[in-house]
PDB file of N, CA and C in Angstrom:
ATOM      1  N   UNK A   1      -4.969  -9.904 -17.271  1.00  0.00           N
ATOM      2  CA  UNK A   1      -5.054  -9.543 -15.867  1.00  0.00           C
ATOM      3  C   UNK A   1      -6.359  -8.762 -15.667  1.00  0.00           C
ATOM      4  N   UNK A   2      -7.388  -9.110 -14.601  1.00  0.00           N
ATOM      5  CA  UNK A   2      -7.960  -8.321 -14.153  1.00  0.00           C
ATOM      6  C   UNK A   2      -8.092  -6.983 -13.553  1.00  0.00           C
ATOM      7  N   UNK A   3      -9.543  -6.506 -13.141  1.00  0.00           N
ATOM      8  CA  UNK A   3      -9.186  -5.336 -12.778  1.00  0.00           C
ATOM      9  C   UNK A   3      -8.593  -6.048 -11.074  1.00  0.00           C
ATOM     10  N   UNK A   4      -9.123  -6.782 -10.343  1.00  0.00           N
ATOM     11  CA  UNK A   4      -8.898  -7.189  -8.780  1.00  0.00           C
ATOM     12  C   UNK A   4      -7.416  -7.449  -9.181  1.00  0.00           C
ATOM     13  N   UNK A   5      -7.248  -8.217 -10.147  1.00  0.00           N
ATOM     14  CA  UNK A   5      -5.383  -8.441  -9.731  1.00  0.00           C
ATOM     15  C   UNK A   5      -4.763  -7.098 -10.223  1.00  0.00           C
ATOM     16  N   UNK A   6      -4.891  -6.336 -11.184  1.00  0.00           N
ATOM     17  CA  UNK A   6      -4.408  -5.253 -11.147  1.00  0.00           C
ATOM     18  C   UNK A   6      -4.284  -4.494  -9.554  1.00  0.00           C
ATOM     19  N   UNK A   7      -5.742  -4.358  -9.040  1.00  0.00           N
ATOM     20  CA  UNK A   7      -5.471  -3.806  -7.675  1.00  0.00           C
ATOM     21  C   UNK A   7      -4.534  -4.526  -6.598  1.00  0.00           C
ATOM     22  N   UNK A   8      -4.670  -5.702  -6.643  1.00  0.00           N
ATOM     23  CA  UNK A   8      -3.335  -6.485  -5.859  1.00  0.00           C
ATOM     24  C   UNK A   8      -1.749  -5.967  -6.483  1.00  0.00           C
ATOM     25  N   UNK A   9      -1.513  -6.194  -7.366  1.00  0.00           N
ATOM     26  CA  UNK A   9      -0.473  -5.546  -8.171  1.00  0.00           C
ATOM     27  C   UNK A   9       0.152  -4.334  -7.306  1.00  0.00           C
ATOM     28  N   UNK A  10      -0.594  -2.743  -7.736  1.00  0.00           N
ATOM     29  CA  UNK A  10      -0.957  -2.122  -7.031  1.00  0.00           C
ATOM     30  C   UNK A  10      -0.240  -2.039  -5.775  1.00  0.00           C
ATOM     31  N   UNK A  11      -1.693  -2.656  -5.426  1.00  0.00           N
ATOM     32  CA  UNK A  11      -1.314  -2.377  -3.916  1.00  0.00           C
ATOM     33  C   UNK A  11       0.086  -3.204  -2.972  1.00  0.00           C
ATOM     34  N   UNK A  12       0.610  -4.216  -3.381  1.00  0.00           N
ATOM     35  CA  UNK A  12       2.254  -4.888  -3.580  1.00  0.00           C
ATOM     36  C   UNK A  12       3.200  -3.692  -3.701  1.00  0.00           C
ATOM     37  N   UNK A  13       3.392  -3.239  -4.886  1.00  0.00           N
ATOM     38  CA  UNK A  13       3.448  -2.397  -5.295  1.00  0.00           C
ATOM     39  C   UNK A  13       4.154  -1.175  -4.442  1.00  0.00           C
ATOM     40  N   UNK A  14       2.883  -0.531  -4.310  1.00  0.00           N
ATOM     41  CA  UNK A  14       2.902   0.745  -3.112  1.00  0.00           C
ATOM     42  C   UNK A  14       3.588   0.524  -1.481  1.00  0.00           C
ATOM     43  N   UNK A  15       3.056  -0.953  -1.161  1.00  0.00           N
ATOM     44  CA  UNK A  15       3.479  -1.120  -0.068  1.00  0.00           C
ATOM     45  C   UNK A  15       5.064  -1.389   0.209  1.00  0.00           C
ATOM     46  N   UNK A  16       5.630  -2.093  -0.917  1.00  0.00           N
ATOM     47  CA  UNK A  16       7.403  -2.326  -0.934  1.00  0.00           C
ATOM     48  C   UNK A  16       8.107  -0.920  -0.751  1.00  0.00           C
ATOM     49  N   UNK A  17       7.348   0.297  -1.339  1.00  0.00           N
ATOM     50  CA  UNK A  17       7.826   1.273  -1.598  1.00  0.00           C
ATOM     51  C   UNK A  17       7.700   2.398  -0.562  1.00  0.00           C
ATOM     52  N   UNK A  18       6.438   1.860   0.022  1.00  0.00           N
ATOM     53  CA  UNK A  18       6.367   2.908   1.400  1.00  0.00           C
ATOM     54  C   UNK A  18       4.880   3.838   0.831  1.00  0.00           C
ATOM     55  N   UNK A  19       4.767   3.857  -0.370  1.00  0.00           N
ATOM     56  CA  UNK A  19       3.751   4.220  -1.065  1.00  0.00           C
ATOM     57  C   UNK A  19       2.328   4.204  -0.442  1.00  0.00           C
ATOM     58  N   UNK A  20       1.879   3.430   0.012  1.00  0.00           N
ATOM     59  CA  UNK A  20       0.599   2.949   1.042  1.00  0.00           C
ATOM     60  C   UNK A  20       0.557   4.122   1.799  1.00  0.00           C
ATOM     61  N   UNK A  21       1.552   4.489   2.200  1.00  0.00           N
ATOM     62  CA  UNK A  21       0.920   5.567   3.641  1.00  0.00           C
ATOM     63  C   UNK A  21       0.281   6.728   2.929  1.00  0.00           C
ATOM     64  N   UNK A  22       0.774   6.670   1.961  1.00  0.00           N
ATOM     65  CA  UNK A  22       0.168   8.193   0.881  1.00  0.00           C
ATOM     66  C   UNK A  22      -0.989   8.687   1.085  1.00  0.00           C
ATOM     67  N   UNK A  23      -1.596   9.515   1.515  1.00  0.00           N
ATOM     68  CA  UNK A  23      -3.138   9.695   1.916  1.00  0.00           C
ATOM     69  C   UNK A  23      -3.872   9.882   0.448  1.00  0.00           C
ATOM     70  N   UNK A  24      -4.783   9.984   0.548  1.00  0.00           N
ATOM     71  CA  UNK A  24      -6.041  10.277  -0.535  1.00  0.00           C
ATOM     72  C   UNK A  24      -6.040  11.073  -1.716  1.00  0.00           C
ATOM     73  N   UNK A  25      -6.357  12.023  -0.638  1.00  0.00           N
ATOM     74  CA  UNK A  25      -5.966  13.544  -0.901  1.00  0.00           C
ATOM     75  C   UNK A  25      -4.591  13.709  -1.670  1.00  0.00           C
ATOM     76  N   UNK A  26      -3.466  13.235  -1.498  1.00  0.00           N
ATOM     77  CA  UNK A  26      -1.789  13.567  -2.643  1.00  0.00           C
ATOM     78  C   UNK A  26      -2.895  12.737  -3.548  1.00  0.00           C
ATOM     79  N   UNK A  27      -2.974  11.358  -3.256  1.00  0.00           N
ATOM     80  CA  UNK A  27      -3.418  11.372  -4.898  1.00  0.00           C
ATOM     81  C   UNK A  27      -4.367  11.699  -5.668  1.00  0.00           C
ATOM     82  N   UNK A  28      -5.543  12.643  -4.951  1.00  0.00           N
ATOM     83  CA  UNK A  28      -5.820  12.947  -5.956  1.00  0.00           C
ATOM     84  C   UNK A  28      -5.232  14.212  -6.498  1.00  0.00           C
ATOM     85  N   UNK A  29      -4.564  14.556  -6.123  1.00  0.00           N
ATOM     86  CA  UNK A  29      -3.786  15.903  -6.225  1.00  0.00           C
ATOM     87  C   UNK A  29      -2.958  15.044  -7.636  1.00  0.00           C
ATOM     88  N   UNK A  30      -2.269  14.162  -7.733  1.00  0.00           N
ATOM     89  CA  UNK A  30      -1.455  13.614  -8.402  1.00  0.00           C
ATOM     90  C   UNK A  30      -2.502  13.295 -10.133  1.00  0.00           C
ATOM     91  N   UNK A  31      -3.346  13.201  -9.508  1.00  0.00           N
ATOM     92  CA  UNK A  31      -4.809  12.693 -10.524  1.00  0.00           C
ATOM     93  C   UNK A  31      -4.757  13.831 -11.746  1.00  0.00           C
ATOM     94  N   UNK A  32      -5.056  15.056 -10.487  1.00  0.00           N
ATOM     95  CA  UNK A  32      -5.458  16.521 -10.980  1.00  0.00           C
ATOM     96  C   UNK A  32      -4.561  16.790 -11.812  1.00  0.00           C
ATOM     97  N   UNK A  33      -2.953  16.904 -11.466  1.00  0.00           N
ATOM     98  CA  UNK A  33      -1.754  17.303 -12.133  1.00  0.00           C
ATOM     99  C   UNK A  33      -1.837  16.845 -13.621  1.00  0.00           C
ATOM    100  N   UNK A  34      -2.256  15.422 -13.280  1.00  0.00           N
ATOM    101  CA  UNK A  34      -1.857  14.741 -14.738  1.00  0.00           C
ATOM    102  C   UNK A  34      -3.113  14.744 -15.914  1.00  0.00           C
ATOM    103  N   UNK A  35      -3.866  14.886 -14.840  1.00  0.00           N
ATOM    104  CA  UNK A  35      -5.355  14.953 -16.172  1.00  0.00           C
ATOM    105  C   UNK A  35      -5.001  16.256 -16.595  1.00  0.00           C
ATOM    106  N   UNK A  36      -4.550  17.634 -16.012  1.00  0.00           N
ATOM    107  CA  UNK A  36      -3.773  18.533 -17.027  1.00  0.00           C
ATOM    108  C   UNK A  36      -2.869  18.596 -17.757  1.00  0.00           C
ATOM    109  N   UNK A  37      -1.587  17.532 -17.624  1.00  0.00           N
ATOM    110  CA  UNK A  37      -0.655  17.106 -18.213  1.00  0.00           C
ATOM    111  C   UNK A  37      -1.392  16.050 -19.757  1.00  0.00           C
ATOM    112  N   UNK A  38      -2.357  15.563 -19.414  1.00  0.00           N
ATOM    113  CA  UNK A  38      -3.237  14.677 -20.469  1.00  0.00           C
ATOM    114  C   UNK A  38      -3.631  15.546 -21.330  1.00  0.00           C
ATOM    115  N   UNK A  39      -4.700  17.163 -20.901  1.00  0.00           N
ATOM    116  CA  UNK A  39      -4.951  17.712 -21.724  1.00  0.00           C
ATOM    117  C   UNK A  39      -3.521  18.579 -22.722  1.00  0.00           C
ATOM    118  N   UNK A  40      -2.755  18.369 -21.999  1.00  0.00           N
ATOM    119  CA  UNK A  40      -1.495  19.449 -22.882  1.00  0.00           C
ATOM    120  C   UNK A  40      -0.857  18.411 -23.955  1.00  0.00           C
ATOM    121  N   UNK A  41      -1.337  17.288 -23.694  1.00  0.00           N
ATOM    122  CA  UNK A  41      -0.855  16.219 -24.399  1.00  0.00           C
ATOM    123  C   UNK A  41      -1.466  15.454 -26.086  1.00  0.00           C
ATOM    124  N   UNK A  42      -2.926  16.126 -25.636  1.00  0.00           N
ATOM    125  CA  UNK A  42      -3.617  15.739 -26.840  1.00  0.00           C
ATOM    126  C   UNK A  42      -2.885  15.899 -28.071  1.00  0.00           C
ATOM    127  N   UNK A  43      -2.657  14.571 -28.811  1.00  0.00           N
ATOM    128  CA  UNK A  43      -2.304  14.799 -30.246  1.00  0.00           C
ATOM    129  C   UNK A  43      -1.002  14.260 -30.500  1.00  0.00           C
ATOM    130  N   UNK A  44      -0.717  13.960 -29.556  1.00  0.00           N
ATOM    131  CA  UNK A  44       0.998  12.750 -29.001  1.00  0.00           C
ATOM    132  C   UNK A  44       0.312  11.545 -28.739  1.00  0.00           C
ATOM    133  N   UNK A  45       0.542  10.732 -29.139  1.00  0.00           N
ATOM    134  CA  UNK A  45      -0.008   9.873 -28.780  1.00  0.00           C
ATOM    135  C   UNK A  45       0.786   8.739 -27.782  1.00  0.00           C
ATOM    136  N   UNK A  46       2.555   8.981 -27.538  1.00  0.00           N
ATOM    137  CA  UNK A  46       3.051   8.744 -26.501  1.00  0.00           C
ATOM    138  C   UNK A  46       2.986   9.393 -25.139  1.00  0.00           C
ATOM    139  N   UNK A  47       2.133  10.541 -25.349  1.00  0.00           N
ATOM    140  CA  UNK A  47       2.171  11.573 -24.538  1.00  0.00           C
ATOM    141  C   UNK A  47       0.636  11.052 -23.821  1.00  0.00           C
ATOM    142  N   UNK A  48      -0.362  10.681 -24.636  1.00  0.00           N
ATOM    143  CA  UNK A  48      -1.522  10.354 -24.311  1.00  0.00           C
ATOM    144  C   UNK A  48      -1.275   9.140 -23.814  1.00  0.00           C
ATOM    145  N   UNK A  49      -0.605   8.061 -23.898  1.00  0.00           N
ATOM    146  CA  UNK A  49      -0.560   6.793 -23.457  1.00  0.00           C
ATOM    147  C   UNK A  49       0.195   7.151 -22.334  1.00  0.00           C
ATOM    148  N   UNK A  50       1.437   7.499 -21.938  1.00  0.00           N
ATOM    149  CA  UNK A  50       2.300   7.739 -20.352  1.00  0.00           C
ATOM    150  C   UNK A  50       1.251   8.500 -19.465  1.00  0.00           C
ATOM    151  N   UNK A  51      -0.005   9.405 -20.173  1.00  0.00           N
ATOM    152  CA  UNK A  51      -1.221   9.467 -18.860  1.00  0.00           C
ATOM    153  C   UNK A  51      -2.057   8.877 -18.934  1.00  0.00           C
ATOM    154  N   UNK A  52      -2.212   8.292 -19.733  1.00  0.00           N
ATOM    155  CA  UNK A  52      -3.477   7.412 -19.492  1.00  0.00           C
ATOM    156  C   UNK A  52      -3.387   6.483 -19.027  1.00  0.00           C
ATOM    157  N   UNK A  53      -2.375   6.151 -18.603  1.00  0.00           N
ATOM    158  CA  UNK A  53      -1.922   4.486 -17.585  1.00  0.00           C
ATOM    159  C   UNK A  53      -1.246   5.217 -16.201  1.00  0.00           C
ATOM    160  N   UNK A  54      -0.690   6.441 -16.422  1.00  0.00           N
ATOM    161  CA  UNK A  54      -0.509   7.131 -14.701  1.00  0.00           C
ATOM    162  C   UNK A  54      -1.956   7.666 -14.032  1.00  0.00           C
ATOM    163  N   UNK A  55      -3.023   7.430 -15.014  1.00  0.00           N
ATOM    164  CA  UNK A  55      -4.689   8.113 -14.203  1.00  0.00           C
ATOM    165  C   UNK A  55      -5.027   7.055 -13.933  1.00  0.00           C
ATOM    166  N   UNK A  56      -4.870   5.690 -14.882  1.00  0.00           N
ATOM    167  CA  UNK A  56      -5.322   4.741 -14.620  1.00  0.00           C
ATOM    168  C   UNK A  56      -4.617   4.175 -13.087  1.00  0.00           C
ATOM    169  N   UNK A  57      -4.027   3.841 -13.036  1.00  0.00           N
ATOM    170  CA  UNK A  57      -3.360   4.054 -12.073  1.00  0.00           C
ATOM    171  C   UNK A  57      -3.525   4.531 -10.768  1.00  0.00           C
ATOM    172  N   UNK A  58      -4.041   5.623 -10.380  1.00  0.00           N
ATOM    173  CA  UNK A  58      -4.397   6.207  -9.634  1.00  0.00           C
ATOM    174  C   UNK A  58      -5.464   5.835  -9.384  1.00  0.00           C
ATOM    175  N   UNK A  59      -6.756   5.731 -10.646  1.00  0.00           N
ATOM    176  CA  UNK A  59      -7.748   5.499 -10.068  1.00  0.00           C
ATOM    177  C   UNK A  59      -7.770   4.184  -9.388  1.00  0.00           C
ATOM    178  N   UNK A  60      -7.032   3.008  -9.607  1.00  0.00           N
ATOM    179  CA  UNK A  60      -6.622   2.001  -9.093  1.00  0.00           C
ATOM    180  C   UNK A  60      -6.599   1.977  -7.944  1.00  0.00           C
ATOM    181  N   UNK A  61      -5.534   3.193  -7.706  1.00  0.00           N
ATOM    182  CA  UNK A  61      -4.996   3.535  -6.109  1.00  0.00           C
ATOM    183  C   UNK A  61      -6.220   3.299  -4.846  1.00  0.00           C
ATOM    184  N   UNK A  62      -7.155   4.577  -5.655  1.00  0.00           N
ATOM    185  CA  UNK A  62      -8.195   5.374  -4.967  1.00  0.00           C
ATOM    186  C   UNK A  62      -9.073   3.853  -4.866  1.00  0.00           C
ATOM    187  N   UNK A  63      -9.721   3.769  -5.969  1.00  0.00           N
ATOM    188  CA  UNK A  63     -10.636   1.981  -5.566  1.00  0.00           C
ATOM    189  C   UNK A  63     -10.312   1.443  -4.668  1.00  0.00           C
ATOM    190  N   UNK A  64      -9.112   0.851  -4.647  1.00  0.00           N
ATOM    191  CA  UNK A  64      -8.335   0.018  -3.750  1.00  0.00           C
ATOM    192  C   UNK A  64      -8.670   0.670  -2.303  1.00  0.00           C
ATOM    193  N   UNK A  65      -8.450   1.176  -2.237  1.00  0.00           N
ATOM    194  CA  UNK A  65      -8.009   2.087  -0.518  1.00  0.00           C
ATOM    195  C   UNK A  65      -9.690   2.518  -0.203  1.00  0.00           C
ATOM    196  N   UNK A  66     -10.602   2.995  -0.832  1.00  0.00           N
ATOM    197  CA  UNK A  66     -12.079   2.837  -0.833  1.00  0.00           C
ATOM    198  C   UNK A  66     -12.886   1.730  -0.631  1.00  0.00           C
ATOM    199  N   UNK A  67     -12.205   0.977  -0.926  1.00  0.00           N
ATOM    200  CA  UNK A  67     -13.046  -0.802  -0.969  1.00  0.00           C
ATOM    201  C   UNK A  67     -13.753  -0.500  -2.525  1.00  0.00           C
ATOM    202  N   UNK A  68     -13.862  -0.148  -3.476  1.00  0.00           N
ATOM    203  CA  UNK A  68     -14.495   0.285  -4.172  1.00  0.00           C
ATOM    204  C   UNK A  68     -14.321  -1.284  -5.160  1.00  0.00           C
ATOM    205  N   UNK A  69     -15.341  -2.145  -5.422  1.00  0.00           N
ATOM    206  CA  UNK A  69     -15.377  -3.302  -6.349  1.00  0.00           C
ATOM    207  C   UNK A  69     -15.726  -2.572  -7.420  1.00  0.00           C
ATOM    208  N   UNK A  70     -14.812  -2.308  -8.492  1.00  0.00           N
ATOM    209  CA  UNK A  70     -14.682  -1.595  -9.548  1.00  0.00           C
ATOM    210  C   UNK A  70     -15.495  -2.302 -10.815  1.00  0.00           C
ATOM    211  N   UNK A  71     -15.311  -4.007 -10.617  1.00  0.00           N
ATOM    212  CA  UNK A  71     -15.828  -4.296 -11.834  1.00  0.00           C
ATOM    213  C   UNK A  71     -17.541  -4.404 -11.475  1.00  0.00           C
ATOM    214  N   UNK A  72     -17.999  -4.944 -10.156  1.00  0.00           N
ATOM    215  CA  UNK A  72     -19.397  -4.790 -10.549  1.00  0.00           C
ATOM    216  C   UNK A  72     -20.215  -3.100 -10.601  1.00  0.00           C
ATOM    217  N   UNK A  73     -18.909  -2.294 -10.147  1.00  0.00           N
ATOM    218  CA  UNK A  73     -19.274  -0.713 -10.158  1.00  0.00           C
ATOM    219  C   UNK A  73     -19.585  -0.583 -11.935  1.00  0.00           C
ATOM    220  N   UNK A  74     -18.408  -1.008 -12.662  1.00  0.00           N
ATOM    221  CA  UNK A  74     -18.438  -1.152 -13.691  1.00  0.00           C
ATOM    222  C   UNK A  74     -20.008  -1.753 -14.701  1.00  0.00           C
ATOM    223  N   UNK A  75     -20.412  -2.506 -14.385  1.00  0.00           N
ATOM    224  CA  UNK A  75     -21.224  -3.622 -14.696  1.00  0.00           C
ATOM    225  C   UNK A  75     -22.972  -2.386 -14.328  1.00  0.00           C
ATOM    226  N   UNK A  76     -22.471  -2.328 -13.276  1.00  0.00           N
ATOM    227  CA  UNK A  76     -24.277  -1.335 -13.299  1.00  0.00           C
ATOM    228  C   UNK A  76     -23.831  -0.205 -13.836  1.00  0.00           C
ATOM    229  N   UNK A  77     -22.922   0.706 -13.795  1.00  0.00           N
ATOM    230  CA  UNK A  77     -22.387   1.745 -14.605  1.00  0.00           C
ATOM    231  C   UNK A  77     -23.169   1.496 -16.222  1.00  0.00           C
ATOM    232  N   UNK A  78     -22.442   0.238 -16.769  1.00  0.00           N
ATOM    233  CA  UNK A  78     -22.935   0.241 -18.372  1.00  0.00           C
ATOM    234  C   UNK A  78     -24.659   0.078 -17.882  1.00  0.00           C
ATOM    235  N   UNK A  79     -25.017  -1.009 -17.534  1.00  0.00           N
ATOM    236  CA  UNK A  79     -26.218  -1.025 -17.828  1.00  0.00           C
ATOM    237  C   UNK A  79     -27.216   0.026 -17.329  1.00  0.00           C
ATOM    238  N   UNK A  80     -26.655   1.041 -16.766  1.00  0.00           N
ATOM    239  CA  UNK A  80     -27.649   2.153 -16.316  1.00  0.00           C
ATOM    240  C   UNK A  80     -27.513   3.187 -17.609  1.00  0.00           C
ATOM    241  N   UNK A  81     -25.902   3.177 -18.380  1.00  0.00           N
ATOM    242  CA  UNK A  81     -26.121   3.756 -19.539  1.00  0.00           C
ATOM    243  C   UNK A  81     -26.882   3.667 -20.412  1.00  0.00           C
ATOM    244  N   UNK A  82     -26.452   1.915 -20.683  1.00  0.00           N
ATOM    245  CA  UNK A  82     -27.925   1.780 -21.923  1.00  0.00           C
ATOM    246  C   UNK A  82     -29.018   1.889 -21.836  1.00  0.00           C
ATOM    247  N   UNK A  83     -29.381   2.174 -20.533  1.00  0.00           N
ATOM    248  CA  UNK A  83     -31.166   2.247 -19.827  1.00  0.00           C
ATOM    249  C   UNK A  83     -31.272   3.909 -20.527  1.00  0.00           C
ATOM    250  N   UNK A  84     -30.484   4.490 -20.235  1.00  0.00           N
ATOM    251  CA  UNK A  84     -29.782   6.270 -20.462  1.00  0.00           C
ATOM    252  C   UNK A  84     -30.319   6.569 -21.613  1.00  0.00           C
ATOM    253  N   UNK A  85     -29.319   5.840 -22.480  1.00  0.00           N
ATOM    254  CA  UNK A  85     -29.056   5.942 -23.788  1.00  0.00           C
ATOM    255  C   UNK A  85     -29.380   4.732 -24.641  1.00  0.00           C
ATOM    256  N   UNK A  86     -30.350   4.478 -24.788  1.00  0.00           N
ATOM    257  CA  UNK A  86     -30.891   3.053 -26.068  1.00  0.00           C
ATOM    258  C   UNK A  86     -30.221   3.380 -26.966  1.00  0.00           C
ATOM    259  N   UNK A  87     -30.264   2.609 -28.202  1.00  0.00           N
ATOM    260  CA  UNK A  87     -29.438   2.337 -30.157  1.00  0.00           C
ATOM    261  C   UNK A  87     -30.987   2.850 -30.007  1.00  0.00           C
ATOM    262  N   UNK A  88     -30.548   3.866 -30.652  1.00  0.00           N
ATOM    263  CA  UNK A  88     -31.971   3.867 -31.634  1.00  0.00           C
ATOM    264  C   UNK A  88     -32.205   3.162 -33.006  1.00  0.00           C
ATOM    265  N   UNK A  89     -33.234   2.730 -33.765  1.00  0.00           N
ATOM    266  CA  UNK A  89     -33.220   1.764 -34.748  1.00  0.00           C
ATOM    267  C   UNK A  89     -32.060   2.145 -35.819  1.00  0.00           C
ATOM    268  N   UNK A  90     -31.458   3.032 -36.194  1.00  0.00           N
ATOM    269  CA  UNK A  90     -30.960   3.209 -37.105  1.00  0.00           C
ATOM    270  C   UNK A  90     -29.375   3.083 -36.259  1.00  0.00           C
ATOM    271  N   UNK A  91     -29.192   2.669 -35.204  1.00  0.00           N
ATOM    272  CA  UNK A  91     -28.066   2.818 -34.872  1.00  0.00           C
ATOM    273  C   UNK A  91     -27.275   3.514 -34.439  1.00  0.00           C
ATOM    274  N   UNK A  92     -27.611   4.755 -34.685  1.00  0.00           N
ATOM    275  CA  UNK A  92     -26.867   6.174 -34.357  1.00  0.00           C
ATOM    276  C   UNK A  92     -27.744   6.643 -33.390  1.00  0.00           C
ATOM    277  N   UNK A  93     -26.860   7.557 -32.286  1.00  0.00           N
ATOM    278  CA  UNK A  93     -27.199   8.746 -31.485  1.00  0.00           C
ATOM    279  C   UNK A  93     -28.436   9.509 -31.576  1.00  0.00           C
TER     280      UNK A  93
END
């Protein structure tokens, strides 16, 4: 599955549930909660996976409702990194 059908998903999803009307703002409030719940979590690794798919998630939310095209956001994202950050010849940092 993609990231666009993930956001269809999603957004199905939210709307059966009433979820859609949710403003911005709760989620990122919901974001905030759990990226602290993530850090209390380090070192569980069930604990790290149940947030790392509820942030994911969210950020889903937020894209979606932004218009935000995540994968070509994605796509200049890397290549502005490697412009950033070259391999240096030996490979390492």
């Amino acid at each position: 599955m993609n990231i666009n059908e993930m956001q269809k998903k999603i957004e199905e999803f939210e709307k059966k549930r009433g979820w859609d009307k949710t403003g911005m703002e709760k989620i990122v409030e919901f974001l905030e909660e759990d990226m602290e719940l993530l850090k209390d979590n380090v070192g569980d690794k069930a604990g790290v996976d149940e947030k790392t798919i509820d942030i994911f998630v969210q950020l889903l939310q937020i894209a979606r409702r932004n218009g935000t095209n995540l994968e070509s956001l994605f796509k200049e994202h890397l290549f502005e990194m490697e412009e950033k950050y070259p391999v240096k010849e030996n490979g390492s940092d």
